[in-house]
Structure formats: structure tokens, C-alpha cells
PDB file of N, CA and C in Angstrom:
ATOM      1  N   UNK A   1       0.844  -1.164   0.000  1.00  0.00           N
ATOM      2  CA  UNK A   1       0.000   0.000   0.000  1.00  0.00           C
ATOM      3  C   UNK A   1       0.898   1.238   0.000  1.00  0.00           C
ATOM      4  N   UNK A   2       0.856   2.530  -0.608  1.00  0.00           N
ATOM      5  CA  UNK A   2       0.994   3.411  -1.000  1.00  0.00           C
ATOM      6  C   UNK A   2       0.935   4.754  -0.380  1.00  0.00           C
ATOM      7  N   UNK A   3       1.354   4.926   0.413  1.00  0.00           N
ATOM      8  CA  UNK A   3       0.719   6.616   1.007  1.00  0.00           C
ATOM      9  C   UNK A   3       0.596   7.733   0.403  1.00  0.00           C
ATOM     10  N   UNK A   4      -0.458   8.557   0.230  1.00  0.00           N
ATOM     11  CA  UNK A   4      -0.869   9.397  -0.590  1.00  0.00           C
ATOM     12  C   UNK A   4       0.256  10.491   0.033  1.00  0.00           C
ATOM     13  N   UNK A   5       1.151  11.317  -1.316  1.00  0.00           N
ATOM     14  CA  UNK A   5       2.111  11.834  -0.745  1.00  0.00           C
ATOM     15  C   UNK A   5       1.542  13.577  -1.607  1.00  0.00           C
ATOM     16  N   UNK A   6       1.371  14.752  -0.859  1.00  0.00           N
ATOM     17  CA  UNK A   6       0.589  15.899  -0.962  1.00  0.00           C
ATOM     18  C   UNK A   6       1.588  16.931  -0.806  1.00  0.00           C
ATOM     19  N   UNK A   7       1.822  17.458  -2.147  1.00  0.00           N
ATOM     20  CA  UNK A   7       2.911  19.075  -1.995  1.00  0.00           C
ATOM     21  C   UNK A   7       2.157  19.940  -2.634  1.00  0.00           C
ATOM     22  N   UNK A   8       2.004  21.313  -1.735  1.00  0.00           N
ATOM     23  CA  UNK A   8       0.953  22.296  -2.020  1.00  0.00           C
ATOM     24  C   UNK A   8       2.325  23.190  -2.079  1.00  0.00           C
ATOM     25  N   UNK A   9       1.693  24.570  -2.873  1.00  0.00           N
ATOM     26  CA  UNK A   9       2.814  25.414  -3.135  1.00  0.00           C
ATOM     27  C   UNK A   9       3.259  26.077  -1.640  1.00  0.00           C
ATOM     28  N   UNK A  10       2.590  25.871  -0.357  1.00  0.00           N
ATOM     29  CA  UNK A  10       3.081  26.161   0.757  1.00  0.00           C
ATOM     30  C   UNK A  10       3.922  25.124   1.679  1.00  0.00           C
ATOM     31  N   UNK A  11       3.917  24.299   0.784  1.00  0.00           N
ATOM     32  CA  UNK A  11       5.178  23.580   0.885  1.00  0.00           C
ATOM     33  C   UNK A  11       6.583  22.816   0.523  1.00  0.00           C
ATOM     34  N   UNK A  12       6.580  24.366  -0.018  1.00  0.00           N
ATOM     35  CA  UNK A  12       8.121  24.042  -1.540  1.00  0.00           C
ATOM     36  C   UNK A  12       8.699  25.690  -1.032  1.00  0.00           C
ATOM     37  N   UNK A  13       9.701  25.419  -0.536  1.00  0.00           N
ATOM     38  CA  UNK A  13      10.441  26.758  -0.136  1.00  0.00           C
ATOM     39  C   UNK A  13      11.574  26.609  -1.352  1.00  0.00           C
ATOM     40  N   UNK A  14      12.377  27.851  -2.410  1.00  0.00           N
ATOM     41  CA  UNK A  14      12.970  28.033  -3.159  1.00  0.00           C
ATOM     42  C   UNK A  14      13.882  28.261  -2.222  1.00  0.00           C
ATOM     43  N   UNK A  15      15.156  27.187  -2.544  1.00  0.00           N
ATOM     44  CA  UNK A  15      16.663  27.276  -1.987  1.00  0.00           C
ATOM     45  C   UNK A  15      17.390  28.146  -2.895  1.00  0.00           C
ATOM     46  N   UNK A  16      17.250  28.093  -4.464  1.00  0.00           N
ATOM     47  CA  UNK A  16      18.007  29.200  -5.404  1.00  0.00           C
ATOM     48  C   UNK A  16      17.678  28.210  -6.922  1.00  0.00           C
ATOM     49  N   UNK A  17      17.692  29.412  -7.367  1.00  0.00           N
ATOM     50  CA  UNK A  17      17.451  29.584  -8.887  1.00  0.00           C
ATOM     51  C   UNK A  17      18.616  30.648  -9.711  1.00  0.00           C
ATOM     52  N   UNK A  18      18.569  29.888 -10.946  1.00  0.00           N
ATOM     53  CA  UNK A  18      19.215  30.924 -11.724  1.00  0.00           C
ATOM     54  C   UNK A  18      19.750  30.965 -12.899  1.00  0.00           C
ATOM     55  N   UNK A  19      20.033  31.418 -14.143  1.00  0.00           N
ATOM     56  CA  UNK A  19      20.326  31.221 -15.178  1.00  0.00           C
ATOM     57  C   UNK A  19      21.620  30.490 -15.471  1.00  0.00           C
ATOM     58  N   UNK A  20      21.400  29.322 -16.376  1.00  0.00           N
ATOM     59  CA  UNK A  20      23.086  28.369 -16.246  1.00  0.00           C
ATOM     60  C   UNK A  20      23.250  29.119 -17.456  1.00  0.00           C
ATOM     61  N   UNK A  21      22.905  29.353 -18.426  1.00  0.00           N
ATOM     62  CA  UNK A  21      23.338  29.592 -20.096  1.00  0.00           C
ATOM     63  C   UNK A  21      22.678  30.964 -20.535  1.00  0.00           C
ATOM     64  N   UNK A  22      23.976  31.126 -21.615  1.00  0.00           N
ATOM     65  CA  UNK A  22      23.180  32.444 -21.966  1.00  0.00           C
ATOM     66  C   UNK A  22      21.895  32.639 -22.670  1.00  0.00           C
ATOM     67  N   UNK A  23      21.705  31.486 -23.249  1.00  0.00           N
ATOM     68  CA  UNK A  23      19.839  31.667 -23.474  1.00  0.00           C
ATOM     69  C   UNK A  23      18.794  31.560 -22.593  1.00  0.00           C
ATOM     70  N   UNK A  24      19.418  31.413 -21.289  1.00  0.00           N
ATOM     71  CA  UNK A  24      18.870  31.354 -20.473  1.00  0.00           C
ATOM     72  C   UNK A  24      17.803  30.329 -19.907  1.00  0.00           C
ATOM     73  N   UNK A  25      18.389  29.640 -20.011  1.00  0.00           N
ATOM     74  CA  UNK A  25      18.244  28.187 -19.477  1.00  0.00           C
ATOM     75  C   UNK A  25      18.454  28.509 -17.677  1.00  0.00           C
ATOM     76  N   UNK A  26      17.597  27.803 -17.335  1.00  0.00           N
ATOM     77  CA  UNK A  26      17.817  27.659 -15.301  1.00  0.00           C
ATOM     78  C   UNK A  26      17.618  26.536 -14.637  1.00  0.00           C
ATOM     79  N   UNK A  27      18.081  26.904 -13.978  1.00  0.00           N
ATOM     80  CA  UNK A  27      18.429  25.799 -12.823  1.00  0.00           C
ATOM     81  C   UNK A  27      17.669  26.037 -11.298  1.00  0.00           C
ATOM     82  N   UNK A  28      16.849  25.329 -10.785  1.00  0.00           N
ATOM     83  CA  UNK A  28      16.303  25.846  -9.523  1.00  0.00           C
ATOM     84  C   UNK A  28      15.981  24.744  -8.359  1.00  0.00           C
ATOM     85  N   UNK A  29      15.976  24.817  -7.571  1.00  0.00           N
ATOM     86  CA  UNK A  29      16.325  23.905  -6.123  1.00  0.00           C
ATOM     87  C   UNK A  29      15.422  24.320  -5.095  1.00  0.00           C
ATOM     88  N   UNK A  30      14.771  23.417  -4.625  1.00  0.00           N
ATOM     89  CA  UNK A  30      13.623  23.460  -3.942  1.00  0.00           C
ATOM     90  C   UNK A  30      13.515  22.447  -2.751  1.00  0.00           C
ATOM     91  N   UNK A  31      13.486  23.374  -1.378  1.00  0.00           N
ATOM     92  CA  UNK A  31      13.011  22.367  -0.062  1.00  0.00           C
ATOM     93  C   UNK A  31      11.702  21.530  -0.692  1.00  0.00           C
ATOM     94  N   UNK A  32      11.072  20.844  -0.222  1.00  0.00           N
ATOM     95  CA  UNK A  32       9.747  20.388  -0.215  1.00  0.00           C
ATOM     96  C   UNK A  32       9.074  19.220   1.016  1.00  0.00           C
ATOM     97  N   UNK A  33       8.443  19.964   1.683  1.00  0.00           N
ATOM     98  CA  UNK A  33       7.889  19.008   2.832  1.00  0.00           C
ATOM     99  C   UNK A  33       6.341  18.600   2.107  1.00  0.00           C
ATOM    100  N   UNK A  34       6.365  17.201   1.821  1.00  0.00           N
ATOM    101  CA  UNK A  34       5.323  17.135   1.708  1.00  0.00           C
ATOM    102  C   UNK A  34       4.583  16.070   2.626  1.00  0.00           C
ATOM    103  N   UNK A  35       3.035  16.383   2.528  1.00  0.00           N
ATOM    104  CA  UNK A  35       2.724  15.785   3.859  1.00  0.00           C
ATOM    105  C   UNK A  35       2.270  14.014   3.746  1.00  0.00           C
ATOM    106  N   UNK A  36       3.089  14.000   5.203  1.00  0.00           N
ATOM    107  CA  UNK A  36       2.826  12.583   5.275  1.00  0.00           C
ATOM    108  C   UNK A  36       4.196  11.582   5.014  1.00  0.00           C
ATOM    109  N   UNK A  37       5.422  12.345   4.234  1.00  0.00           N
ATOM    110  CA  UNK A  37       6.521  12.136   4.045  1.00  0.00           C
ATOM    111  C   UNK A  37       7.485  13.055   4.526  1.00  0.00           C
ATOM    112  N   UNK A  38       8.719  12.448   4.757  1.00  0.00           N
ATOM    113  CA  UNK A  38       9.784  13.714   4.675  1.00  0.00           C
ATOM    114  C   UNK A  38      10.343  14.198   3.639  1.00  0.00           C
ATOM    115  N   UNK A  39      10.679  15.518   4.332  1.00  0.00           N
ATOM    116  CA  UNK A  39      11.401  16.690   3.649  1.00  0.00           C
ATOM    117  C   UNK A  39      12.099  16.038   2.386  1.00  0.00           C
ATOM    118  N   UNK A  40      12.437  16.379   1.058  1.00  0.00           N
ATOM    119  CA  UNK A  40      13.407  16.361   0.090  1.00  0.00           C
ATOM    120  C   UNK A  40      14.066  17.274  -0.574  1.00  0.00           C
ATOM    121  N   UNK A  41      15.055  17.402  -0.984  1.00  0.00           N
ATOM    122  CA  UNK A  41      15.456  18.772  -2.207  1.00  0.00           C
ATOM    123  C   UNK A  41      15.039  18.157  -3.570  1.00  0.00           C
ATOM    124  N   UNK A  42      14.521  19.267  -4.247  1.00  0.00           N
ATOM    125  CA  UNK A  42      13.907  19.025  -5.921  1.00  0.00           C
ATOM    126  C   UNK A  42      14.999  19.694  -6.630  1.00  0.00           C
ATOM    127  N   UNK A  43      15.539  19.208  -7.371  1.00  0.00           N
ATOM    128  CA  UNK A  43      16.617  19.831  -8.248  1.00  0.00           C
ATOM    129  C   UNK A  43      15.289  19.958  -9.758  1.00  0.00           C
ATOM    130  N   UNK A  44      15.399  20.947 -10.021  1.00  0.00           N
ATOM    131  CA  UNK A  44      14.671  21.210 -11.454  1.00  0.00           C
ATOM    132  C   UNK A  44      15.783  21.522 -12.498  1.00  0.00           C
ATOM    133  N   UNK A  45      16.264  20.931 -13.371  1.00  0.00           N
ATOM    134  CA  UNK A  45      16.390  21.049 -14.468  1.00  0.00           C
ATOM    135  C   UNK A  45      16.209  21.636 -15.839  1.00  0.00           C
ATOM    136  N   UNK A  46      16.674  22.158 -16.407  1.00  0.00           N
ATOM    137  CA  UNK A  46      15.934  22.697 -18.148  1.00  0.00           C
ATOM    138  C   UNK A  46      15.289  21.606 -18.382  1.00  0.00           C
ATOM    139  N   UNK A  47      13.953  21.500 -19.120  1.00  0.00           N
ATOM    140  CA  UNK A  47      13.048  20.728 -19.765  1.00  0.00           C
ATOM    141  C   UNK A  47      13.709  19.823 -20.821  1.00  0.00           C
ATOM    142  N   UNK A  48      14.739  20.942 -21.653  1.00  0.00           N
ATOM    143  CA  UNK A  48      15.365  20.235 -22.754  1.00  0.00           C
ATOM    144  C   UNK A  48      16.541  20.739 -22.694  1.00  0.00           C
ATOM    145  N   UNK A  49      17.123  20.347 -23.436  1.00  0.00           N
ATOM    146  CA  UNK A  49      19.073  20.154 -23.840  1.00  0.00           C
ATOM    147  C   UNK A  49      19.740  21.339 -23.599  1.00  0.00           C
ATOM    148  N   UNK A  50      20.296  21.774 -22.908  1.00  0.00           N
ATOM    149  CA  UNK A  50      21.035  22.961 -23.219  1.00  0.00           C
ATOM    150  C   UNK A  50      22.335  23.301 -23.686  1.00  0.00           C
ATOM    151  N   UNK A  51      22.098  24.542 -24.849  1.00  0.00           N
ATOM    152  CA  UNK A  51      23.376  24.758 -25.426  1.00  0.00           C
ATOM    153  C   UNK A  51      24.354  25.786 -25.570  1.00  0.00           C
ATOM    154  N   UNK A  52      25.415  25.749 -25.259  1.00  0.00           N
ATOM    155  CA  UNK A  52      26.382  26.629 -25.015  1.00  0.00           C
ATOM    156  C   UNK A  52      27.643  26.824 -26.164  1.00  0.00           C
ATOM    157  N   UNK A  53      28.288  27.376 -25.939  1.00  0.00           N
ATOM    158  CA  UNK A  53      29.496  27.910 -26.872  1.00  0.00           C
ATOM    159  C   UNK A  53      30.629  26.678 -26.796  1.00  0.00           C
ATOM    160  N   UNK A  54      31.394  25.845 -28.047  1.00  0.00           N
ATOM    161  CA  UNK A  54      32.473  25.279 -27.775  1.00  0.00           C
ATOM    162  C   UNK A  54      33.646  25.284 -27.103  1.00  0.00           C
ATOM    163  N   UNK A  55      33.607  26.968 -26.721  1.00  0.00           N
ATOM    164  CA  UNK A  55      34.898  27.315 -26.455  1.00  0.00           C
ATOM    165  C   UNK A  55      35.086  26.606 -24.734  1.00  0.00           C
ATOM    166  N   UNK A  56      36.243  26.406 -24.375  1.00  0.00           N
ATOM    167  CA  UNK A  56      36.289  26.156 -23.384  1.00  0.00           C
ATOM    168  C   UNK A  56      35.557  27.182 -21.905  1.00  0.00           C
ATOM    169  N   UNK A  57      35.416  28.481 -22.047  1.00  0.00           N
ATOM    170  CA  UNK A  57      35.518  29.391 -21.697  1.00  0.00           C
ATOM    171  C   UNK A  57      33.183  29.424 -21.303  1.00  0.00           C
ATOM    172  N   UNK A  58      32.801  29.268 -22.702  1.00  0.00           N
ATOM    173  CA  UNK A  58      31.285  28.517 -22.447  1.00  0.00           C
ATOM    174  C   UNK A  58      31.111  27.655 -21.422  1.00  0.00           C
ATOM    175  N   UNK A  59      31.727  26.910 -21.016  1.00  0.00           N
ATOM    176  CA  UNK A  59      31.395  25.163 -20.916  1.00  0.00           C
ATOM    177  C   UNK A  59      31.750  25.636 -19.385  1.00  0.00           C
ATOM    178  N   UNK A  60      32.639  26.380 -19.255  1.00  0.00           N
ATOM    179  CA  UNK A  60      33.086  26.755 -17.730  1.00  0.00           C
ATOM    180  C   UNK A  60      31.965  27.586 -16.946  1.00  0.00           C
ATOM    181  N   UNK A  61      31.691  28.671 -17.903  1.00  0.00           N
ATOM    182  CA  UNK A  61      30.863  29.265 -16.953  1.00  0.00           C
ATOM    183  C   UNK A  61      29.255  28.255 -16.880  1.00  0.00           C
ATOM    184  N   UNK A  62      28.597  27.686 -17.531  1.00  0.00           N
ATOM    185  CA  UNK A  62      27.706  26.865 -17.082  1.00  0.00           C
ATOM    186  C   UNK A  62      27.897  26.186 -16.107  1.00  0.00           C
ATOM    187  N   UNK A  63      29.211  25.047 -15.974  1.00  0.00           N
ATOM    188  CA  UNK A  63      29.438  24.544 -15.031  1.00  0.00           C
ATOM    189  C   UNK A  63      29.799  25.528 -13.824  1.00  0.00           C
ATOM    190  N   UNK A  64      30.135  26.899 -13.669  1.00  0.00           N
ATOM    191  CA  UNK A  64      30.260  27.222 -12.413  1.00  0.00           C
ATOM    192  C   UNK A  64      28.978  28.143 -12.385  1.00  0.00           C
ATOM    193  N   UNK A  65      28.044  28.434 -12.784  1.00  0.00           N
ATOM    194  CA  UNK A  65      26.732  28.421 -12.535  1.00  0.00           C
ATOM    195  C   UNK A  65      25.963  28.103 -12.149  1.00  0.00           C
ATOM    196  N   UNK A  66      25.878  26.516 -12.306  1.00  0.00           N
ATOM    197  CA  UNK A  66      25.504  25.179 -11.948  1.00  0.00           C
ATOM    198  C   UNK A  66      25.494  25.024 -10.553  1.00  0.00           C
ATOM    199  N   UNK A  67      27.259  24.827 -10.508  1.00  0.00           N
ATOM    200  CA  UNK A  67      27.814  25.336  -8.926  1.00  0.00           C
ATOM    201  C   UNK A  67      27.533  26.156  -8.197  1.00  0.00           C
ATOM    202  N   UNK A  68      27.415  27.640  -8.508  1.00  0.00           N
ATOM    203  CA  UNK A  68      27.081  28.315  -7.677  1.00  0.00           C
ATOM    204  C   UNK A  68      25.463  28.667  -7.437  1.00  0.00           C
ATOM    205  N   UNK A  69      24.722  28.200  -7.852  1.00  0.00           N
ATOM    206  CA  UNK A  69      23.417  27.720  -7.518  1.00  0.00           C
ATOM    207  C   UNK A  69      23.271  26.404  -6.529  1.00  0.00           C
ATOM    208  N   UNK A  70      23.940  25.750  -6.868  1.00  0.00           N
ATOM    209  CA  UNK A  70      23.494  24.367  -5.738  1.00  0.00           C
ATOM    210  C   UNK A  70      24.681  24.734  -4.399  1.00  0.00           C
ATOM    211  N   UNK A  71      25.869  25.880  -4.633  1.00  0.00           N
ATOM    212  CA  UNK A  71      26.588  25.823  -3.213  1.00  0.00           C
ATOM    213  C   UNK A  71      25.095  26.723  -2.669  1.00  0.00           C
ATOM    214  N   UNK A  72      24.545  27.727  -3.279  1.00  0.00           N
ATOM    215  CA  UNK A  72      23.778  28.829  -2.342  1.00  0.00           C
ATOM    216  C   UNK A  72      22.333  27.520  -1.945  1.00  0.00           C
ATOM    217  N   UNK A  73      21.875  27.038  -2.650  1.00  0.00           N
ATOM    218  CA  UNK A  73      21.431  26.342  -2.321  1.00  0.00           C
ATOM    219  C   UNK A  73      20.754  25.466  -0.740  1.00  0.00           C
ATOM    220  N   UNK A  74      22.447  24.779  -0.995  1.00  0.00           N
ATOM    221  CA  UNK A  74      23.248  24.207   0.128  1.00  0.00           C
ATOM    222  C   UNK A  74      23.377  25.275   1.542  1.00  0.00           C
ATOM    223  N   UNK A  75      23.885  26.609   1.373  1.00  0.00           N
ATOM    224  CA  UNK A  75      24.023  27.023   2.715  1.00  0.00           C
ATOM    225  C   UNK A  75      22.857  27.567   2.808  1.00  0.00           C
ATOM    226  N   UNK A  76      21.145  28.179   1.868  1.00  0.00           N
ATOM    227  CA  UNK A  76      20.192  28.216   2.729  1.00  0.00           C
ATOM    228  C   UNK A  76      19.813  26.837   3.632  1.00  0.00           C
ATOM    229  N   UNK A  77      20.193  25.656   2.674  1.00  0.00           N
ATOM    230  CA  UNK A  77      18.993  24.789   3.198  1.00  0.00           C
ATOM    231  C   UNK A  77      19.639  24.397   5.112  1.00  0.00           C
ATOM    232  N   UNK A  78      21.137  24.852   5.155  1.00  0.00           N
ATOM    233  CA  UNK A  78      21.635  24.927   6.224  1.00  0.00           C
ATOM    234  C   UNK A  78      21.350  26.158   7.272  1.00  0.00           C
ATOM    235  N   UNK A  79      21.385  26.758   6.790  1.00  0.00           N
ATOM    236  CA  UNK A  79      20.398  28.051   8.139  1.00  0.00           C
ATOM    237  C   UNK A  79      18.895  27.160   8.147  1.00  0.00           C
ATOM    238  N   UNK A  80      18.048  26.927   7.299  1.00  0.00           N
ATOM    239  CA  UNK A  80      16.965  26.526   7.962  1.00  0.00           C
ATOM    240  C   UNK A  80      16.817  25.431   8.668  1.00  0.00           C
ATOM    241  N   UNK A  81      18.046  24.681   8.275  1.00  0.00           N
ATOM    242  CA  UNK A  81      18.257  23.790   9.392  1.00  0.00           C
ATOM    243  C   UNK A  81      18.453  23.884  10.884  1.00  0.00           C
ATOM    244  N   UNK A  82      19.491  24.669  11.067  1.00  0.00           N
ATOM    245  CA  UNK A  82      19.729  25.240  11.784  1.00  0.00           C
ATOM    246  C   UNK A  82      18.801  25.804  13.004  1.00  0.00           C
ATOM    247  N   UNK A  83      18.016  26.455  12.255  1.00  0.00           N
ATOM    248  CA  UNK A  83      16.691  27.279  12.771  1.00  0.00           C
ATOM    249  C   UNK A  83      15.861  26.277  13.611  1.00  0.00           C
ATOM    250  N   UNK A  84      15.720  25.082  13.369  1.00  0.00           N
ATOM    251  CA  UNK A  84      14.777  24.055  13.753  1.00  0.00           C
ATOM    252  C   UNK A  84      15.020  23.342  14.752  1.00  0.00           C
ATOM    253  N   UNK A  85      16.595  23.385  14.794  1.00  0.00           N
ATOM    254  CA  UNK A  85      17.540  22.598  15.707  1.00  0.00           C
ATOM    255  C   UNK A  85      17.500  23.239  17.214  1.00  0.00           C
TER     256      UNK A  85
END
């Protein structure tokens, strides 16, 4: 059996979002308590493929975009931890 698992938009706190590419493609990270289960992080993804410049210099800044969305991420989801403790 199955437990009915329930996420209302008052229970998805935004850890960080933000553009990985210059067409603007994003990346966004999400607490989510939903009820009846515990807490998870939602990593959201672009829908589809994203594309950047060959140069080495492209490929870097996505990847530290990437990064610096999931470090900020990471130290909200640690203050609200914190907070609870």
C-alpha cells in the first residue's frame, strides 16, 4: 500500500534559482515538505538540452553556474536547518 504523498505550493520553499546559459536556461532547487513524508530537495532542471558555446571558456561558466546555484542552495537549506535545531 501506498501513502498518498501531498505538496501544495506552501510547501516548496525556493533554496536558489538561476540562469546556467546564456539563453537562459535555469536551474532551480527546492526544499519540499510534503505531507505525510519527509522533507526532500527538488533539483529542477531545463526541460530540454542545453546549449552553449564550444569554447572552453562557455562550458566553464555553465558549469560554475551550476555550482554556484546548488553551493547557495546548500548554505540556505543549512540556516533553515539550523533554525529548527
Amino acid at each position: 500500500m501506498t501513502a498518498d504523498v501531498t505538496v501544495t505550493a506552501s510547501s516548496r520553499i525556493e533554496l536558489a534559482a538561476g540562469q546556467i546559459t546564456p539563453s537562459g536556461d535555469t536551474l532551480r532547487v527546492e526544499l519540499i515538505k510534503p505531507a505525510g513524508s519527509p522533507p526532500a530537495v527538488l533539483i529542477i532542471w531545463p526541460a530540454a538540452p542545453s546549449v552553449t558555446n564550444t569554447d572552453p571558456g562557455g562550458l566553464a561558466s555553465v558549469a560554475a553556474s551550476a555550482v554556484r546555484i546548488m553551493a547557495e542552495a546548500q548554505a540556505r537549506l543549512a540556516k533553515i536547518r539550523s533554525k529548527q535545531h
